[in-house]
N, C-alpha and C. Protein backbone atom coordinates (compact mmCIF):
# COMPACT_ATOMS: atom_id res chain seq x y z
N UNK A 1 -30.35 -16.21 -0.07
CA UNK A 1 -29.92 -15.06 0.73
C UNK A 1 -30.94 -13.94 0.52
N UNK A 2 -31.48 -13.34 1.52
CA UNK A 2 -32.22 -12.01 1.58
C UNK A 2 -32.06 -10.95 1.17
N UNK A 3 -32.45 -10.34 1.22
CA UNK A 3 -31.95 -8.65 1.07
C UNK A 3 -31.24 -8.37 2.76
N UNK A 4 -31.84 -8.84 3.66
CA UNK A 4 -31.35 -8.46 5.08
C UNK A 4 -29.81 -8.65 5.04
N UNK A 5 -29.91 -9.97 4.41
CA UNK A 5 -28.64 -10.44 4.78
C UNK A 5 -27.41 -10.03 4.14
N UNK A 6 -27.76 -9.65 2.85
CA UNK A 6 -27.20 -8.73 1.41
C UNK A 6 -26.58 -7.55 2.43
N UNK A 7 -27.38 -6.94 2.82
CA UNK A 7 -27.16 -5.79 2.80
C UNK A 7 -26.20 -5.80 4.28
N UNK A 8 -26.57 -6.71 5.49
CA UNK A 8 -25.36 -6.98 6.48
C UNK A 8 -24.03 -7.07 5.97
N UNK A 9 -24.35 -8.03 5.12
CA UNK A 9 -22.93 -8.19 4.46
C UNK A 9 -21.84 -7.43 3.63
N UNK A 10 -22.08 -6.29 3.16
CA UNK A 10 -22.14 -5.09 2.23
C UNK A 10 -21.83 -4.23 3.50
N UNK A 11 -22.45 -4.55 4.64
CA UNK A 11 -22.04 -2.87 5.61
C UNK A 11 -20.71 -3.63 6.31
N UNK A 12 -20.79 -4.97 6.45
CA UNK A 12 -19.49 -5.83 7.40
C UNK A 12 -18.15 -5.35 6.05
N UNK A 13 -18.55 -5.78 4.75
CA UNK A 13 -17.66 -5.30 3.90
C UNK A 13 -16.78 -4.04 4.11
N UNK A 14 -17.79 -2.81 3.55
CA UNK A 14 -17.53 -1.41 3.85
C UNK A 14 -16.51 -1.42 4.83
N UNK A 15 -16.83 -1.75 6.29
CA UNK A 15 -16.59 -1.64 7.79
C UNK A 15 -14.38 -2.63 7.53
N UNK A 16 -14.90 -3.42 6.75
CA UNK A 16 -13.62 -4.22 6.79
C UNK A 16 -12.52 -3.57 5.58
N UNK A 17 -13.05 -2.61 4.35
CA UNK A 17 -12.83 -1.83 3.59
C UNK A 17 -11.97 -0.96 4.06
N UNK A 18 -12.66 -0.41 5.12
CA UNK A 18 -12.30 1.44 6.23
C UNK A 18 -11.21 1.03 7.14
N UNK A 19 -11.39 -0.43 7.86
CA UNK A 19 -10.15 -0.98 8.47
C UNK A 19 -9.25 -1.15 8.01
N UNK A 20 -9.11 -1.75 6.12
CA UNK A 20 -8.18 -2.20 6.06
C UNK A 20 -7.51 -0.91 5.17
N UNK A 21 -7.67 -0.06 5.19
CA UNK A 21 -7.04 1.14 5.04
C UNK A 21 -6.56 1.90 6.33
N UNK A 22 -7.61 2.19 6.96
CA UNK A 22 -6.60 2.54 8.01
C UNK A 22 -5.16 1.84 8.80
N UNK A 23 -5.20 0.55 8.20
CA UNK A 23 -4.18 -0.11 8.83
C UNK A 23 -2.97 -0.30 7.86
N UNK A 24 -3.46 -0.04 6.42
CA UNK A 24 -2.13 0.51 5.26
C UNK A 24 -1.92 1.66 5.62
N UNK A 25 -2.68 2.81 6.09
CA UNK A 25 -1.74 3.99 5.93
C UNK A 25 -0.98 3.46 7.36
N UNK A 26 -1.52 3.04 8.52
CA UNK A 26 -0.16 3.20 9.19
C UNK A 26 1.16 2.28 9.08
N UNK A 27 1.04 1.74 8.27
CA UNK A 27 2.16 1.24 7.81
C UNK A 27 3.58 2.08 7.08
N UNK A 28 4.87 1.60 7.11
CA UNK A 28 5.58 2.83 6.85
C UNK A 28 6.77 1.57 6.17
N UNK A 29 7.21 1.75 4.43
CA UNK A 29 7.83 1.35 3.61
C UNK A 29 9.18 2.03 3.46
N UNK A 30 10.45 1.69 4.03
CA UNK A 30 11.12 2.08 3.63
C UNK A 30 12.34 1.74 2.32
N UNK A 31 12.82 2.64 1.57
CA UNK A 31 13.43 2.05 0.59
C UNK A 31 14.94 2.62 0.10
N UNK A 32 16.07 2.26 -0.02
CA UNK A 32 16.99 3.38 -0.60
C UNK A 32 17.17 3.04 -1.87
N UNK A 33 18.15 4.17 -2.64
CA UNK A 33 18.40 3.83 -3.57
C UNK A 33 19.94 4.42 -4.05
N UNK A 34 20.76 4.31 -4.83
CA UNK A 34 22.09 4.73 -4.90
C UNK A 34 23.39 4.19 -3.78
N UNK A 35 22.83 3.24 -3.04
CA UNK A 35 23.32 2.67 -1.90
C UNK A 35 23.40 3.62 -0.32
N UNK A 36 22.17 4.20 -0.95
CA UNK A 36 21.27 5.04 0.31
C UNK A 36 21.73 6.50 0.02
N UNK A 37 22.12 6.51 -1.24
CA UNK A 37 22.20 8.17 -1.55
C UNK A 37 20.62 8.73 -1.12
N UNK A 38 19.48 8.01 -1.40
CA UNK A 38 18.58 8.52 -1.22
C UNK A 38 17.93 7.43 -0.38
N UNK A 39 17.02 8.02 0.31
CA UNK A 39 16.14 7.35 1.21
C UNK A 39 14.63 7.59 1.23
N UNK A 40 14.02 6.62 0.93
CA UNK A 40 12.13 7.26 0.91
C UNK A 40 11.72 6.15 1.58
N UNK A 41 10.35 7.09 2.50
CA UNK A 41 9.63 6.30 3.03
C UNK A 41 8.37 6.87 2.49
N UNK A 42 7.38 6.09 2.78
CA UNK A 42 5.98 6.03 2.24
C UNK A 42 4.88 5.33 2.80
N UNK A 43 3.93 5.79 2.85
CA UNK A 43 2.96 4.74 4.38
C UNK A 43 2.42 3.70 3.41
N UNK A 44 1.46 2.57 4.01
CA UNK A 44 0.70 1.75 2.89
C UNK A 44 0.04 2.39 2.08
N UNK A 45 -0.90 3.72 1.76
CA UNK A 45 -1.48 4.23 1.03
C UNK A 45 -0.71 5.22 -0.36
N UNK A 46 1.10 4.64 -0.18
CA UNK A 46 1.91 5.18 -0.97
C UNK A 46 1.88 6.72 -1.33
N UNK A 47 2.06 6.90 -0.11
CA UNK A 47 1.82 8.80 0.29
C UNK A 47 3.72 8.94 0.71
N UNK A 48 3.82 9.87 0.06
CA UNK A 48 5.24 10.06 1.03
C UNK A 48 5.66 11.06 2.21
N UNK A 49 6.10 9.96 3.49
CA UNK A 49 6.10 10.65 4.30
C UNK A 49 7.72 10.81 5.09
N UNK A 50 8.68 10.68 4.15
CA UNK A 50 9.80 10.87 4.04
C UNK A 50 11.02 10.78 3.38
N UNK A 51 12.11 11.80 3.29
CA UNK A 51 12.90 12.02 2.39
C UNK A 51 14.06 12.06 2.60
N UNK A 52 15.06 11.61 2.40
CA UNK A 52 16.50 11.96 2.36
C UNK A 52 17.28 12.00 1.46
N UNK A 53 17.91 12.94 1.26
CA UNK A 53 19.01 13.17 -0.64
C UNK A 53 20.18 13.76 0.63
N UNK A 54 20.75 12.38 0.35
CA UNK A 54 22.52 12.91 0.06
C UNK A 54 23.19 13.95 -0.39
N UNK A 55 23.50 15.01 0.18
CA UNK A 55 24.31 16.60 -0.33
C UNK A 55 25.00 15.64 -2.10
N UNK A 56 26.09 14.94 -1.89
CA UNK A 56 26.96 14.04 -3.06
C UNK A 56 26.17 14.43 -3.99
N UNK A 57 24.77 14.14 -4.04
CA UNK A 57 24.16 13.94 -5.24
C UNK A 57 23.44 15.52 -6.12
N UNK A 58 23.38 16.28 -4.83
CA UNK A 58 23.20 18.24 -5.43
C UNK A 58 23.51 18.37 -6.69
N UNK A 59 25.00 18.03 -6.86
CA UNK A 59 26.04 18.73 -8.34
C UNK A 59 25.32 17.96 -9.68
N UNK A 60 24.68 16.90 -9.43
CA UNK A 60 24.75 15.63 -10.67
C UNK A 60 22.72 15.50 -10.46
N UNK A 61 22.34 16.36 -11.42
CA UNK A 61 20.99 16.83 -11.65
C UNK A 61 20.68 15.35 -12.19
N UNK A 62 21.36 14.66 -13.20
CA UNK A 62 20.81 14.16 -14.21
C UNK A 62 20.88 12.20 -13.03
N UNK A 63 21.83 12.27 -12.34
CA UNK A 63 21.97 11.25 -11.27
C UNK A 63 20.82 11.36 -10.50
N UNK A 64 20.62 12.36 -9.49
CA UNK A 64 20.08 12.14 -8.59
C UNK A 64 18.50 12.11 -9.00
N UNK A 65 17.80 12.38 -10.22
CA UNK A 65 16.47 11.71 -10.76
C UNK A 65 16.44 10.20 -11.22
N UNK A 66 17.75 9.75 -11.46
CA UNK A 66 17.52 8.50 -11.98
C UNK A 66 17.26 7.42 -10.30
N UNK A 67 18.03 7.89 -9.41
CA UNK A 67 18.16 7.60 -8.06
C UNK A 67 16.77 7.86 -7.24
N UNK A 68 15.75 9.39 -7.43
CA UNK A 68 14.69 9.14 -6.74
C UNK A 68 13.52 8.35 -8.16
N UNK A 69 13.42 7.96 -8.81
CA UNK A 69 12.70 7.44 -9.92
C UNK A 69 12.76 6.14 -9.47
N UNK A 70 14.01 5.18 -9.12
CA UNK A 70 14.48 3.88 -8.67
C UNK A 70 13.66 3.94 -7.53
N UNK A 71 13.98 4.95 -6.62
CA UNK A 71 13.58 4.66 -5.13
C UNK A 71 12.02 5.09 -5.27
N UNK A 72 11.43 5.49 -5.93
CA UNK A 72 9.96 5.76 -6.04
C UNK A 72 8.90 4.53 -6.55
N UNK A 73 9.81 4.39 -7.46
CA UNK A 73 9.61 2.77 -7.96
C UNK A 73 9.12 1.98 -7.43
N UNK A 74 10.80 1.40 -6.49
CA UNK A 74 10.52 0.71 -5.89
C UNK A 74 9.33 0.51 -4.54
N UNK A 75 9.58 1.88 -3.86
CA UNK A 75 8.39 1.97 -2.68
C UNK A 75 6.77 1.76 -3.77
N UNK A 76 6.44 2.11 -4.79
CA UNK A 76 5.37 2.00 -5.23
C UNK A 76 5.13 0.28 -4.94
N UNK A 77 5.99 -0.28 -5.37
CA UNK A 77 5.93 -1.98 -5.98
C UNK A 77 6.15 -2.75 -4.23
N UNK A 78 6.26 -1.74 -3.28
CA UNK A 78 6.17 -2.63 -1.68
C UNK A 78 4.64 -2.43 -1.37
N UNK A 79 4.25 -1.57 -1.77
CA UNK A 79 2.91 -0.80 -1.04
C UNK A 79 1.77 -1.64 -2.06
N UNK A 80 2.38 -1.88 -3.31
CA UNK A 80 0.80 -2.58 -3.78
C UNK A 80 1.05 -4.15 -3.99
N UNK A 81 2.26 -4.62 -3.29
CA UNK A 81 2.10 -5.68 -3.12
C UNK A 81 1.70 -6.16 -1.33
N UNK A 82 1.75 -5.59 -0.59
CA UNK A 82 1.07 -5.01 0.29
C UNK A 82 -0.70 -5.34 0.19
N UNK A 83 -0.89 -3.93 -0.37
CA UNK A 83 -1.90 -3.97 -0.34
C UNK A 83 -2.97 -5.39 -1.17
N UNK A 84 -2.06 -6.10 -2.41
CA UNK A 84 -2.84 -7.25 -2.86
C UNK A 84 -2.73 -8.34 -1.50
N UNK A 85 -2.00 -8.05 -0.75
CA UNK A 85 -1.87 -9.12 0.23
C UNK A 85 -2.49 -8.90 1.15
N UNK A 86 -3.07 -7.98 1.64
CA UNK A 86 -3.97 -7.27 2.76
C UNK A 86 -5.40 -7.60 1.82
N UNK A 87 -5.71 -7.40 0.87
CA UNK A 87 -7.06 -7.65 0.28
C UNK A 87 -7.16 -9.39 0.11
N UNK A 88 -6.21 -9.89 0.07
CA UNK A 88 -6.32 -11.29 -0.32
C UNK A 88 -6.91 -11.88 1.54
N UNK A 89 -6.11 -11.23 2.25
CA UNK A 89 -6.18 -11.64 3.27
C UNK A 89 -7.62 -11.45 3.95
N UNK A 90 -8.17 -10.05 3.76
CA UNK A 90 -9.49 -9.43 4.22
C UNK A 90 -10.15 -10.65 3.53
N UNK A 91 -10.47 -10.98 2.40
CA UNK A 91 -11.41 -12.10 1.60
C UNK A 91 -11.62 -13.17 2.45
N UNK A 92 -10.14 -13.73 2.47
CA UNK A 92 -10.00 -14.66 3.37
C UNK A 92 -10.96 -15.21 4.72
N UNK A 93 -10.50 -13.70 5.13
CA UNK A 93 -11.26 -13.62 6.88
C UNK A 93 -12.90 -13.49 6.81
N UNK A 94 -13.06 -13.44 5.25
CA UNK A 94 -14.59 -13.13 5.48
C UNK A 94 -15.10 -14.45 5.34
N UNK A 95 -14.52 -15.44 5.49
CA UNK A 95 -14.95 -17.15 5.60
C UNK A 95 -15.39 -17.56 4.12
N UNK A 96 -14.99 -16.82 2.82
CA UNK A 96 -14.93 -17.05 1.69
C UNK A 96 -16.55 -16.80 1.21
N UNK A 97 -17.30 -15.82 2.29
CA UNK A 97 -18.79 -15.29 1.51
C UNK A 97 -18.86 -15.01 0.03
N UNK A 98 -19.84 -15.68 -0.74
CA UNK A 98 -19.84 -15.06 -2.09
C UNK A 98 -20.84 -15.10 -2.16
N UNK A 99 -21.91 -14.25 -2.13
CA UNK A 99 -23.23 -13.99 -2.41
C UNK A 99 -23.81 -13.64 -3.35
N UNK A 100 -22.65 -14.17 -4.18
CA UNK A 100 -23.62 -14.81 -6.09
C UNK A 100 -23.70 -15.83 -6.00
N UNK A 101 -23.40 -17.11 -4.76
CA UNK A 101 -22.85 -18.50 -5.06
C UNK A 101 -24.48 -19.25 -4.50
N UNK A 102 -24.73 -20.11 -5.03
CA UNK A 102 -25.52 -20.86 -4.32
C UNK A 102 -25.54 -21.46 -3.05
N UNK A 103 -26.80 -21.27 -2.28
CA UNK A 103 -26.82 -21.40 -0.41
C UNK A 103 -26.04 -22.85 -0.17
């Protein structure tokens, strides 16, 4: 392999890098928790881009953290299994190039 070809391959990378982020953030995880006392959503890039707390849960400080902690949790553990599956997949599509491997 060349340097030409090194370096095609490295910008097709990058290029498939930038895609496959833009196509986690638009993704949108939703999760409840407390049996939907609370509600979070979160895009693939585990940004949060929505919230709901149940009034019920106002009075009970020490509840309603254990409830968004669960539901934070959990949206963390959708988004990076997600994302190992979106990277497994990008590899994939690149026809299994390894350009440490012999031609």
């Amino acid at each position: 392999m060349d340097f030409n070809d090194m370096s095609k391959m490295l910008e097709g990378m990058q290029e498939n890098a930038e895609k496959l982020k833009t196509e986690l953030a638009s993704k949108t995880f939703s999760v409840k928790s407390g049996g939907g006392l609370i509600e979070l959503s979160v895009n693939g890039n585990g940004e949060v881009v929505d919230l709901m707390i149940d009034e019920t849960t106002l009075s009970d400080k020490e509840m309603l953290q254990i409830l968004l902690i669960g539901a934070i949790n959990d949206a963390n553990k959708m988004v990076q299994q997600n994302q190992q599956s979106s990277a497994i997949g990008m590899l994939g599509s690149m026809g299994g190039m390894n350009p440490f491997g012999n031609k």
